[in-house]
N, C-alpha and C. Protein backbone atom coordinates (compact mmCIF):
# COMPACT_ATOMS: atom_id res chain seq x y z
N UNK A 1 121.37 27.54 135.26
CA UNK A 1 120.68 28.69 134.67
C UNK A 1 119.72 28.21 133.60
N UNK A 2 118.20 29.09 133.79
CA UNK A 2 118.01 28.42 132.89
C UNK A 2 118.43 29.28 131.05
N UNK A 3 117.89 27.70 130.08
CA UNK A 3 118.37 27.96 128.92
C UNK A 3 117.32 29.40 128.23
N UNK A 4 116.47 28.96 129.09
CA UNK A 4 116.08 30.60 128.55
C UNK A 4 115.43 31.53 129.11
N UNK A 5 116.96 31.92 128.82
CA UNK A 5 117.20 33.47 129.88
C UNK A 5 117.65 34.80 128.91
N UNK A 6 117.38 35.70 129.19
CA UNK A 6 118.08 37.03 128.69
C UNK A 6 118.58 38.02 129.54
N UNK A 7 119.13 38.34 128.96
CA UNK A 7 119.72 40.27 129.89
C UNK A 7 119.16 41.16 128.96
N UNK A 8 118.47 41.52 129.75
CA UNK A 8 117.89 43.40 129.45
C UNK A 8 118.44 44.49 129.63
N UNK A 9 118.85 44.97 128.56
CA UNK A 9 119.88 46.14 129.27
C UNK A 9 118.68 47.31 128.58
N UNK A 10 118.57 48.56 129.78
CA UNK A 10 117.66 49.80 129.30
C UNK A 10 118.73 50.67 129.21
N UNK A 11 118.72 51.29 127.93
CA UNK A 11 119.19 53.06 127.62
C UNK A 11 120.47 52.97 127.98
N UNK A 12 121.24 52.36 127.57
CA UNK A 12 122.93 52.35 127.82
C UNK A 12 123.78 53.28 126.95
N UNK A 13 123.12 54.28 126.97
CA UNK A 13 122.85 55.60 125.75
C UNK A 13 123.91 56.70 126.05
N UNK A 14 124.93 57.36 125.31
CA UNK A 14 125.92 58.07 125.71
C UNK A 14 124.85 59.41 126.36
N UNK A 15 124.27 59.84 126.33
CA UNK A 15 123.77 60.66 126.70
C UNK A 15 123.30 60.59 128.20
N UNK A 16 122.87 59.77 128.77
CA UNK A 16 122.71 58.91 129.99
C UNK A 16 123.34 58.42 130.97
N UNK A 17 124.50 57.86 130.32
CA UNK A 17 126.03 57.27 131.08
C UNK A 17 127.57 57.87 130.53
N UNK A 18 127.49 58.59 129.48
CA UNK A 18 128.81 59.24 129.38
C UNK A 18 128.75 60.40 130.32
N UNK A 19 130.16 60.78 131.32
CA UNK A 19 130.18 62.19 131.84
C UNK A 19 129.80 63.20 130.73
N UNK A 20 130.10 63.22 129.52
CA UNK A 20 129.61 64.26 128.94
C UNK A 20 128.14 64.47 128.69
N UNK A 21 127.54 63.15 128.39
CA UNK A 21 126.21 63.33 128.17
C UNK A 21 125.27 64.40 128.76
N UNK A 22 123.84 65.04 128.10
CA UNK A 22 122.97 65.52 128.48
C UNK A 22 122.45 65.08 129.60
N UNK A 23 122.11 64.05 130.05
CA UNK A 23 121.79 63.87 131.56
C UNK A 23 122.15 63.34 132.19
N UNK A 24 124.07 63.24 131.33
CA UNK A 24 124.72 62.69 132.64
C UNK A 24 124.44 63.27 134.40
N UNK A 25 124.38 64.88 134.42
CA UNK A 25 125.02 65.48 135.68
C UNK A 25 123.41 65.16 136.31
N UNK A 26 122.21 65.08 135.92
CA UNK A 26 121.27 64.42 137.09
C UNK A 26 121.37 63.52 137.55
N UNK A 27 122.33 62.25 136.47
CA UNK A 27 122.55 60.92 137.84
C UNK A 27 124.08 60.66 138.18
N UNK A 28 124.42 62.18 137.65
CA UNK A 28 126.03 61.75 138.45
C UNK A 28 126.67 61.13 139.52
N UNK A 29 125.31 61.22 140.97
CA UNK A 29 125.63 61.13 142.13
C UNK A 29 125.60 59.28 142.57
N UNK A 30 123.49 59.47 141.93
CA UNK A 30 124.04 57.71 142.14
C UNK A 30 124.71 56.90 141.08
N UNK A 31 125.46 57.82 139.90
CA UNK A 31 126.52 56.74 139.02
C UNK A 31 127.28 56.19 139.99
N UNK A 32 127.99 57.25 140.23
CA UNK A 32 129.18 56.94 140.98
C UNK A 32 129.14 56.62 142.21
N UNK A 33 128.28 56.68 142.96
CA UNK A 33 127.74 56.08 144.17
C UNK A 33 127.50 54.37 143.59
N UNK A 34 127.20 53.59 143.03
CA UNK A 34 127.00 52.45 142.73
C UNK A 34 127.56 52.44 141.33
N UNK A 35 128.63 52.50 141.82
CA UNK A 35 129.68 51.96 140.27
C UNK A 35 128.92 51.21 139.05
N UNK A 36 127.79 52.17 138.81
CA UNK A 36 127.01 51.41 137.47
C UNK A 36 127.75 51.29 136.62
N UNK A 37 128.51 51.98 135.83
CA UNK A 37 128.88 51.75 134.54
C UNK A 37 129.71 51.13 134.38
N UNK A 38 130.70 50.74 135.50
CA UNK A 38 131.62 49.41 135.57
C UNK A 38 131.23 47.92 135.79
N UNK A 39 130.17 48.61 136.47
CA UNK A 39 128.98 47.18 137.17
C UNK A 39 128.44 46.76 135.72
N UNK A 40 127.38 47.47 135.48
CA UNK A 40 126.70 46.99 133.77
C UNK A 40 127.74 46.37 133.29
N UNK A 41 128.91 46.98 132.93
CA UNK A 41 129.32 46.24 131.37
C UNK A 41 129.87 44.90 132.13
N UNK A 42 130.19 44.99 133.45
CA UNK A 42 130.63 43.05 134.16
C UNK A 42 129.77 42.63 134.01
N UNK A 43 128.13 43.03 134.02
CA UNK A 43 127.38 42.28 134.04
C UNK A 43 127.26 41.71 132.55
N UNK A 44 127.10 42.81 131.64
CA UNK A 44 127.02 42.15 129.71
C UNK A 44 128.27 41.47 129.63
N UNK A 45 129.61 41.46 129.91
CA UNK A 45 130.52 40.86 129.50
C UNK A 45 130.13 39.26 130.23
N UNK A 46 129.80 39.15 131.09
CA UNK A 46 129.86 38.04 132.08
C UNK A 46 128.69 37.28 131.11
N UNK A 47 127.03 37.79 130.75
CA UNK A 47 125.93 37.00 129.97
C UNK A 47 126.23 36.34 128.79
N UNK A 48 127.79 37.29 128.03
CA UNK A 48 127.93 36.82 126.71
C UNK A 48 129.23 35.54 126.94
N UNK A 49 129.99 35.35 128.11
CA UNK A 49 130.34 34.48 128.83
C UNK A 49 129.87 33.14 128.83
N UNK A 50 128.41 33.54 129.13
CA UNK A 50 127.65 32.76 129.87
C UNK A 50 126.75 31.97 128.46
N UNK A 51 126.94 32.80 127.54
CA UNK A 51 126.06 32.71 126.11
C UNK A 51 124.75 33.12 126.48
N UNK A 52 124.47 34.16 127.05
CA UNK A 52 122.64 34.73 127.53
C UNK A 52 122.95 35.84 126.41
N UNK A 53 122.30 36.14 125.68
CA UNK A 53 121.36 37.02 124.30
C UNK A 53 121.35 37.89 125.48
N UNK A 54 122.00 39.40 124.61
CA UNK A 54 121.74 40.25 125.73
C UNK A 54 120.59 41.19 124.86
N UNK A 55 119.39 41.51 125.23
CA UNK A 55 118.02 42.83 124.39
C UNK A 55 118.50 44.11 124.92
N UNK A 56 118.38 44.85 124.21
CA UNK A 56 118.53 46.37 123.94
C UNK A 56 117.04 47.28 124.03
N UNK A 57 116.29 47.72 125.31
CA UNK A 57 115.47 48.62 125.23
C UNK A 57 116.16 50.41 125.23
N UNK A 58 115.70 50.43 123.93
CA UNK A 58 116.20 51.67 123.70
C UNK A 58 115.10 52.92 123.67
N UNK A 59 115.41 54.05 124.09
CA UNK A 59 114.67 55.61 124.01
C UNK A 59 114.62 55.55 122.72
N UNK A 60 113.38 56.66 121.94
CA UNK A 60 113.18 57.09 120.82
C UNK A 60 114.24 58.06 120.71
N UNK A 61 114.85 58.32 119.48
CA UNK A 61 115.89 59.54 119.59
C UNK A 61 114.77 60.65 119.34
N UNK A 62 115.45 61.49 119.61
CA UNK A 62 115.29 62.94 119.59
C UNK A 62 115.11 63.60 117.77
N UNK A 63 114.08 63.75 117.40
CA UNK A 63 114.30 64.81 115.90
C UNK A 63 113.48 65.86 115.97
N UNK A 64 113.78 67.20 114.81
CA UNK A 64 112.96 67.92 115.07
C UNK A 64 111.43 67.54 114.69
N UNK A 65 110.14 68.18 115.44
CA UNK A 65 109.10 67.68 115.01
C UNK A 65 108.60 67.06 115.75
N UNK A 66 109.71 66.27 116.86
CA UNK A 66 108.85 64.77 117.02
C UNK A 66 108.07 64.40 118.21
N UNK A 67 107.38 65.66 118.66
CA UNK A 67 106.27 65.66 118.93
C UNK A 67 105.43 66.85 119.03
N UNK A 68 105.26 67.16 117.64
CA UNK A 68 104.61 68.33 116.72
C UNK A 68 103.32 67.62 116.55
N UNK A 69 102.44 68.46 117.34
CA UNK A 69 101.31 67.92 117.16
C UNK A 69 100.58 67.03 118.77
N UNK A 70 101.42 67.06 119.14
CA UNK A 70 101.18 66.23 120.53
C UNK A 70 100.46 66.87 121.33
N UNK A 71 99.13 66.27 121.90
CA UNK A 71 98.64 66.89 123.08
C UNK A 71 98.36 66.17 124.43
N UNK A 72 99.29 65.14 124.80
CA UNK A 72 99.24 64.49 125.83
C UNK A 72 101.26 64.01 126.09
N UNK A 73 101.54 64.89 126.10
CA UNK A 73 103.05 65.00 126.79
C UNK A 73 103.29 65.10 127.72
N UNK A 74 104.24 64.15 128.56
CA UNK A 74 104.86 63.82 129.60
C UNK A 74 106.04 64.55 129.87
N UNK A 75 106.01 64.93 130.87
CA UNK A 75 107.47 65.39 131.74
C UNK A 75 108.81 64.85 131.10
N UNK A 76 108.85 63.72 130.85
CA UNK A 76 110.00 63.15 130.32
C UNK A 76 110.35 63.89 128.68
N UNK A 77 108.71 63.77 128.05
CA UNK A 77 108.70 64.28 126.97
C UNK A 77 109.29 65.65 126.88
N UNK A 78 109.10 66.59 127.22
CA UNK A 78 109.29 67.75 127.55
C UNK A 78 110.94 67.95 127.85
N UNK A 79 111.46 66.84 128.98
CA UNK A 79 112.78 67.28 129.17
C UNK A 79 113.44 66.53 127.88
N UNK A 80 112.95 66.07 126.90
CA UNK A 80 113.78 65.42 125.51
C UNK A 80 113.39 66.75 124.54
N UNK A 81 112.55 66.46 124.46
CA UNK A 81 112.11 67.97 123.59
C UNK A 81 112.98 69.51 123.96
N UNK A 82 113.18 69.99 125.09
CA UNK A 82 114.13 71.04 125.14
C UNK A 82 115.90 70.84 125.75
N UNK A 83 115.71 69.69 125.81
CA UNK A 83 117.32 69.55 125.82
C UNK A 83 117.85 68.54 124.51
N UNK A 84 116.92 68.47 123.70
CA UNK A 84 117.50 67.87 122.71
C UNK A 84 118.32 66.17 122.92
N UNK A 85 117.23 65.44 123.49
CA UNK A 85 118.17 64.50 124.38
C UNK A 85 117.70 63.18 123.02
N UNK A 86 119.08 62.25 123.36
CA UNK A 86 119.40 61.21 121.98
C UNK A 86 118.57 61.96 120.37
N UNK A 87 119.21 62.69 120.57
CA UNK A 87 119.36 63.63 118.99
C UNK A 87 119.61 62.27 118.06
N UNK A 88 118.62 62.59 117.25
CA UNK A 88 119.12 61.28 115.94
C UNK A 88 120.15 61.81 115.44
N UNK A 89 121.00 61.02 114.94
CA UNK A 89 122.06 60.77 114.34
C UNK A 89 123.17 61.30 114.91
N UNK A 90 123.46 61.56 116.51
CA UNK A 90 123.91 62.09 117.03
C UNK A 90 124.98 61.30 118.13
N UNK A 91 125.92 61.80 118.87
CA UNK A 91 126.71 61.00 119.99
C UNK A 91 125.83 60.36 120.75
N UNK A 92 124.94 61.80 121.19
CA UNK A 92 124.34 61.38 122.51
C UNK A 92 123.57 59.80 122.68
N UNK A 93 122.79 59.73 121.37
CA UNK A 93 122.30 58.89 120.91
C UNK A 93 122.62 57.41 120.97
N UNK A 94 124.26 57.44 121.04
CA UNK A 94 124.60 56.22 120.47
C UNK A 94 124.88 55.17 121.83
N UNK A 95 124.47 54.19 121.56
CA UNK A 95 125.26 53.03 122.66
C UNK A 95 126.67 53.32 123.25
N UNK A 96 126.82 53.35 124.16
CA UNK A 96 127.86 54.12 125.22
C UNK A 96 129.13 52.96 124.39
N UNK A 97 130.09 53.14 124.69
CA UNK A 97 131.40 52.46 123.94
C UNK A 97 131.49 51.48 125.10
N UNK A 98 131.23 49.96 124.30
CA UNK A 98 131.85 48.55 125.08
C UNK A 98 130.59 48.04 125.60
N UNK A 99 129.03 48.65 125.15
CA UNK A 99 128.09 48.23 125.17
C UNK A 99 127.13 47.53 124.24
N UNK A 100 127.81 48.04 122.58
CA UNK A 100 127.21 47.33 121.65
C UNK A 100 126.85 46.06 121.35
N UNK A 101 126.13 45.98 120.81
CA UNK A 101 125.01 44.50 120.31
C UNK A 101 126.00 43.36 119.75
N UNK A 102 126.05 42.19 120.48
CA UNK A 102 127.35 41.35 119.39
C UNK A 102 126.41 40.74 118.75
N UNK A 103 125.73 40.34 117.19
CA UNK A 103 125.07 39.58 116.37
C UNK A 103 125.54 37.94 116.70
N UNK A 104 126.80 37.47 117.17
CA UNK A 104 127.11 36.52 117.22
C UNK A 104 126.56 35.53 118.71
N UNK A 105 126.40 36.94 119.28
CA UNK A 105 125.64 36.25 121.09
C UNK A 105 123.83 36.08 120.80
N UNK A 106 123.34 36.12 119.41
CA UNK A 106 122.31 36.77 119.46
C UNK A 106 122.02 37.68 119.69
N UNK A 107 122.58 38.74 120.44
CA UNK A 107 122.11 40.16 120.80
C UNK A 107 120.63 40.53 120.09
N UNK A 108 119.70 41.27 120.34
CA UNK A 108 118.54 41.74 119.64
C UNK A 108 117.98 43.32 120.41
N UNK A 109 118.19 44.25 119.38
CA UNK A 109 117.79 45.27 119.83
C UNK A 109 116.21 45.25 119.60
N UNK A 110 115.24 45.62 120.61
CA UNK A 110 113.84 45.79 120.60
C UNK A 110 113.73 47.41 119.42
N UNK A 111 112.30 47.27 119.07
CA UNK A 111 111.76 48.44 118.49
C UNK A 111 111.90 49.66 119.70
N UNK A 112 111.82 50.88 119.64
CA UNK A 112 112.32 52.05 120.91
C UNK A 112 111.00 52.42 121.54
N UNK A 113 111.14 52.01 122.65
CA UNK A 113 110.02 53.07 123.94
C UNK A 113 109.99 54.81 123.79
N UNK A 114 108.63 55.04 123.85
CA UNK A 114 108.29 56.35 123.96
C UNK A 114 108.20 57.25 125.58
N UNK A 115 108.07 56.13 126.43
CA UNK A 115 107.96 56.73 127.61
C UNK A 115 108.85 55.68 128.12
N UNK A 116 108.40 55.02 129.75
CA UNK A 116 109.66 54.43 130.63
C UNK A 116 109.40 52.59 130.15
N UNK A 117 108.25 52.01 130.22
CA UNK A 117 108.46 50.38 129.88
C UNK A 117 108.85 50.37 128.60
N UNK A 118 109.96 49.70 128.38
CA UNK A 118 110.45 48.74 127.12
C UNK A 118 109.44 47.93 126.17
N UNK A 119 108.06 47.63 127.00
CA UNK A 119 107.44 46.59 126.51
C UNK A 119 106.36 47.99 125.33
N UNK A 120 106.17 48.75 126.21
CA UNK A 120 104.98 49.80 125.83
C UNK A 120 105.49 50.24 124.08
N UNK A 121 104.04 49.61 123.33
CA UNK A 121 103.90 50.05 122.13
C UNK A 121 105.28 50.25 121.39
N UNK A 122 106.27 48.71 121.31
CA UNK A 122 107.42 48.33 121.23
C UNK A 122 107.41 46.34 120.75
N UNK A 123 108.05 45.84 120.06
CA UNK A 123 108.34 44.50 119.90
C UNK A 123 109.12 43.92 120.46
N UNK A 124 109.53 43.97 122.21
CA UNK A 124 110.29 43.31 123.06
C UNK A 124 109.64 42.13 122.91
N UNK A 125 108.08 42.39 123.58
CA UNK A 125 107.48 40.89 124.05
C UNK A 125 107.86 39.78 122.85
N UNK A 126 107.27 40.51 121.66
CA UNK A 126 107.38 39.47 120.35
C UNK A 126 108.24 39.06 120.25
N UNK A 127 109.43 40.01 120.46
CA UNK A 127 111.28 38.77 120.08
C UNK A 127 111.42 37.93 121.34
N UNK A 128 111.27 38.66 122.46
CA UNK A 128 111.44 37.39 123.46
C UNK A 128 110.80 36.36 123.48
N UNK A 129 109.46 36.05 122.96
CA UNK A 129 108.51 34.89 122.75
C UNK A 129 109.78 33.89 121.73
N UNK A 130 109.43 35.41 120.88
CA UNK A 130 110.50 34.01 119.38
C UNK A 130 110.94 32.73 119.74
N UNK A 131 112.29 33.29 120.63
CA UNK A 131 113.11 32.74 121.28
C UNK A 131 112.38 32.05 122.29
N UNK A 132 111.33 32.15 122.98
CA UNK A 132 110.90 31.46 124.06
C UNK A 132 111.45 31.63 125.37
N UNK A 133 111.60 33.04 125.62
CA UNK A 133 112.51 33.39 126.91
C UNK A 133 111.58 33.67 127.68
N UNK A 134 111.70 32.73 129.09
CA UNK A 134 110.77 33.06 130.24
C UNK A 134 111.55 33.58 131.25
N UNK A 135 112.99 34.16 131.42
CA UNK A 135 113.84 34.61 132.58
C UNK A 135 114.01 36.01 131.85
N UNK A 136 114.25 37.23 132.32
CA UNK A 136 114.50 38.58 132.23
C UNK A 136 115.57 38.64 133.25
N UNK A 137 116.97 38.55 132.82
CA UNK A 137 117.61 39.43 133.59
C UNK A 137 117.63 41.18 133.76
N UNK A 138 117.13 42.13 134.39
CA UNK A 138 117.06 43.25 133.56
C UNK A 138 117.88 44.72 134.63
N UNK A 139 118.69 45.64 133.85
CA UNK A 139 119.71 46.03 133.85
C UNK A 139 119.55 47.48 133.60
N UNK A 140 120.45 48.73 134.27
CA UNK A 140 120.41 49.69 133.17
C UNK A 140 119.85 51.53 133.73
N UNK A 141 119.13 52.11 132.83
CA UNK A 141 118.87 53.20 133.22
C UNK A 141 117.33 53.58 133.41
N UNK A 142 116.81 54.53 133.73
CA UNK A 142 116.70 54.88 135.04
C UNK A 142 116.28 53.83 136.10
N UNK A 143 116.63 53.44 137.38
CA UNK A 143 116.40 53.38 138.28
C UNK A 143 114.99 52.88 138.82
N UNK A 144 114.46 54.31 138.87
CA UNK A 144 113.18 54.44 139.47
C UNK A 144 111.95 55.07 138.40
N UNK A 145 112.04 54.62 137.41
CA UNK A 145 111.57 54.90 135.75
C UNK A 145 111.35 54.17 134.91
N UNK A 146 112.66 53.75 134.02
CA UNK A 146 112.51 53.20 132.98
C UNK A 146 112.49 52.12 133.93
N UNK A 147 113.81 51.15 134.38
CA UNK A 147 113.47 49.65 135.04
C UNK A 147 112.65 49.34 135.68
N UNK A 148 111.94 49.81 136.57
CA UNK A 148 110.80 49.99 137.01
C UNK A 148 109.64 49.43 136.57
N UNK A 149 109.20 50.25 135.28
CA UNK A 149 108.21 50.54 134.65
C UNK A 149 108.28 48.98 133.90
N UNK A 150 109.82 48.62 133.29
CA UNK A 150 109.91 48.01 132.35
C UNK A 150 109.72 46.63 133.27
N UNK A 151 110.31 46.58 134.42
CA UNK A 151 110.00 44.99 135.40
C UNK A 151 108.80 44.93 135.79
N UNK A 152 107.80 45.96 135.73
CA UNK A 152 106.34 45.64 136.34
C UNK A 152 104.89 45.13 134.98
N UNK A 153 105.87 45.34 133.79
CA UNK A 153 105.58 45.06 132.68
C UNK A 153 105.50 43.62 132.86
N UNK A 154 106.98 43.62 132.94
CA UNK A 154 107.55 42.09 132.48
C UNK A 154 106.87 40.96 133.29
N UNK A 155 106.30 41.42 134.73
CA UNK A 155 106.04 40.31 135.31
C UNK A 155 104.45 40.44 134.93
N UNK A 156 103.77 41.59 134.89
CA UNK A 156 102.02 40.96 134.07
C UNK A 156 102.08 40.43 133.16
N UNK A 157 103.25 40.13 132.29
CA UNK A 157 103.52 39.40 131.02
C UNK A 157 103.50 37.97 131.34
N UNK A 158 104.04 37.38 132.31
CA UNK A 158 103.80 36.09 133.18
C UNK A 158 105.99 36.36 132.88
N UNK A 159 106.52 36.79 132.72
CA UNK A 159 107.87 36.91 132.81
C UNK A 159 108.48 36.40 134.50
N UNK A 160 109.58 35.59 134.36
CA UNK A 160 110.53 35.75 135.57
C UNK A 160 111.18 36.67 135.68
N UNK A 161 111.74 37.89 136.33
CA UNK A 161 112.21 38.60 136.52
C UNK A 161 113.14 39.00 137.78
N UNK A 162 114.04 38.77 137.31
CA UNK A 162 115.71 39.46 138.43
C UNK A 162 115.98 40.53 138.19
N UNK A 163 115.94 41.16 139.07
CA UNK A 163 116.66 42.84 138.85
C UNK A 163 118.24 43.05 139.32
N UNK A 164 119.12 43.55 138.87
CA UNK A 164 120.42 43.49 139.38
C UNK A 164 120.60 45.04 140.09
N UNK A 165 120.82 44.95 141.32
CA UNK A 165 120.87 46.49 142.00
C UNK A 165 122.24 47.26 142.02
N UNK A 166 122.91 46.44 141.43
CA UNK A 166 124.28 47.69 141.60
C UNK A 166 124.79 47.85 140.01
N UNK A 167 123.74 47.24 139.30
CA UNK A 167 123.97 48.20 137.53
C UNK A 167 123.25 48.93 137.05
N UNK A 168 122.44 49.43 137.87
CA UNK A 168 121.75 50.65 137.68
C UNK A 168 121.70 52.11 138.54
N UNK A 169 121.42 53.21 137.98
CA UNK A 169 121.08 54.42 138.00
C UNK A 169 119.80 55.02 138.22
N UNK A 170 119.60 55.85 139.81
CA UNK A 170 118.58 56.56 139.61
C UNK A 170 118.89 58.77 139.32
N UNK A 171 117.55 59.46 139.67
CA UNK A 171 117.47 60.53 139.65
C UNK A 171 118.47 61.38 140.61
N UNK A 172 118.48 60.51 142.08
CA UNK A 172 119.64 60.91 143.03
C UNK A 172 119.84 58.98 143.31
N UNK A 173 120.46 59.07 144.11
CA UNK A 173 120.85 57.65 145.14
C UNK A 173 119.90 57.51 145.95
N UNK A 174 119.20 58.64 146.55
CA UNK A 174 118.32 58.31 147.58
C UNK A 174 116.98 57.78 146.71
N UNK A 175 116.71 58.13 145.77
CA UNK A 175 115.68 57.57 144.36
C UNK A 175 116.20 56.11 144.32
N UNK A 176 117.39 56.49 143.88
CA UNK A 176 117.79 54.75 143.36
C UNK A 176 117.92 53.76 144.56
N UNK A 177 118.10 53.73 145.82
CA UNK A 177 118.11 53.45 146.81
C UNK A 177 116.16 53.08 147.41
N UNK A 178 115.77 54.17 147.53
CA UNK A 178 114.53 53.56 147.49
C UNK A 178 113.86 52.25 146.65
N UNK A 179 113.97 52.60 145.71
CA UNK A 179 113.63 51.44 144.41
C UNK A 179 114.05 50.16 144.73
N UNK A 180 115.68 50.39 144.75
CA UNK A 180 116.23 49.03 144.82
C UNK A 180 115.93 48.02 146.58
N UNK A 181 116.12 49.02 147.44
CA UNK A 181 115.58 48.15 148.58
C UNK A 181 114.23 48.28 149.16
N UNK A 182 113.42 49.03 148.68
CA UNK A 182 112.09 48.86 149.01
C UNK A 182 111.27 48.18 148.41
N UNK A 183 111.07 48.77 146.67
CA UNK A 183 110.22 48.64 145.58
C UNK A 183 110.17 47.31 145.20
N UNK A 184 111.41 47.13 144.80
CA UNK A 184 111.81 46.38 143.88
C UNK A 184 111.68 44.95 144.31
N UNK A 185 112.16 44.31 145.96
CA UNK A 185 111.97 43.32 146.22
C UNK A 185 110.36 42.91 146.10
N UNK A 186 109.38 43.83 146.38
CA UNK A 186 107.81 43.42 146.72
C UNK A 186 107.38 43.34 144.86
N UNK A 187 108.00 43.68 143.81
CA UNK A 187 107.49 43.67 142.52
C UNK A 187 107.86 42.52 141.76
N UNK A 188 109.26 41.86 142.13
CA UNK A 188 110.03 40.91 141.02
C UNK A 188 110.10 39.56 141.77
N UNK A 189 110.80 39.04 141.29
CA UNK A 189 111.41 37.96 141.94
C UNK A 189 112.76 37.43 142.51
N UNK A 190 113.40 38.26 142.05
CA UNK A 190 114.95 38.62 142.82
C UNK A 190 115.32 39.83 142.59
N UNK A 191 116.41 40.20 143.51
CA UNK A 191 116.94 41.67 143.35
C UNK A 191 118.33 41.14 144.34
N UNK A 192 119.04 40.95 143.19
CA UNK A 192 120.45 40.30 143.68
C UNK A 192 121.53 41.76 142.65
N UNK A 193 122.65 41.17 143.50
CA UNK A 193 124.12 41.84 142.51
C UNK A 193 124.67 41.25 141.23
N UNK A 194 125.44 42.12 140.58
CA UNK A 194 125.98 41.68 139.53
C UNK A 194 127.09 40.11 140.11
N UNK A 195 127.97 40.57 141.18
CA UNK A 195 128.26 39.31 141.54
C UNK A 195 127.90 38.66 141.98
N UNK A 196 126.73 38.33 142.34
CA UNK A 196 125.43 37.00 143.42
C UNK A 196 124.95 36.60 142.11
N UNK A 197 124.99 37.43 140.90
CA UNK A 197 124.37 36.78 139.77
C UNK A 197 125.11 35.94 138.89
N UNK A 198 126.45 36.16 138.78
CA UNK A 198 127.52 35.66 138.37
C UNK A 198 128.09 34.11 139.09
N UNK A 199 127.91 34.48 140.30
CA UNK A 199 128.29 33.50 141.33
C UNK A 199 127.68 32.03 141.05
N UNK A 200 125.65 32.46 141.14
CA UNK A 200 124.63 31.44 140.82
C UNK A 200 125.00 30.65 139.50
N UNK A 201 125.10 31.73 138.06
CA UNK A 201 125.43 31.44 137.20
C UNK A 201 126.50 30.60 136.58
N UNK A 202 127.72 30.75 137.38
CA UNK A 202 128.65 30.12 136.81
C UNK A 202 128.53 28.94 137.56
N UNK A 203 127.85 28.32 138.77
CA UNK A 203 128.19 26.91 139.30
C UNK A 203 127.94 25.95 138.09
């Protein structure tokens, strides 16, 4: 493996992946259809294993106001704005339990995305340079959205990029299903499993 590598994990946000969450019940179907949330955390437990720095692209939370004044709002915008979604200072908000940042793996949470790439008007690129990371493992929520958006980033960046297909979440399965076996192979450079990634990794 190489030494510099990271895991990207997007929006691992109680609001997102807890059953209770606000948008849990739109990806209820392909959660549990592709055992993401058991899958993800094998996959973070396995990087910090492995000693891979896991990055944190996180959503802007939710406050009142916060986009008072806006005249170029997005759909996404709109469904945060009336469902009140990652409310600052709130549950929904918070890193799902057994996902948090360990300071000791390096962990590094990025500055927060306003729309779906991680990279967009955000300091991912800059901390990953720091470090000198040319591998993106990348992980997480949505599907056919945020990872997406955030792997087509990563590779005009001159980034390597692996996508892992059974730790993520789309809108339905047939969304997340598209992505992962159509999209995704013609955009990145791998699109393997949490265990094909583990497998490579640990020889």
């Amino acid at each position: 493996m190489s030494p510099n590598t990271a895991l990207l994990v997007i929006d691992p946000l109680n609001d997102f992946m807890h059953p209770k969450g606000k948008l849990y019940p739109q990806r209820r179907e392909s959660i549990e259809a592709t055992n993401t949330v058991p899958n993800l955390k094998k996959l973070v437990d396995a990087a910090r294993l492995l000693e891979v720095p896991v990055y944190y692209g996180l959503h802007q939370p939710y406050s009142k106001g916060s986009y008072e004044g806006w005249n170029h709002m997005k759909a996404s915008h709109h469904t945060i704005q009336e469902y009140q979604v990652f409310a600052e200072g709130s549950w929904g908000a918070e890193i799902h339990e057994g996902f948090e940042p360990v300071a000791s793996n390096g962990d590094v949470v990025a500055s927060r995305h306003w729309n779906s790439s991680s990279f967009s008007n955000t300091d991912l690129d800059y901390q990953l340079r720091q470090r000198d990371i040319t591998h993106i493992i990348l992980a997480g929520l949505v599907t056919n959205t945020c990872i997406e958006s955030t792997a087509r980033h990563a590779i005009e960046l001159g980034y390597n990029v692996t996508l892992i297909n059974d730790a993520t979440a789309g809108f339905s399965q047939a969304l997340k299903l598209a992505a992962t076996d159509l999209v995704w192979p013609t955009i990145v450079d791998e699109v393997i499993s949490v265990d094909e990634w583990i497998a490579q990794r640990s020889k």
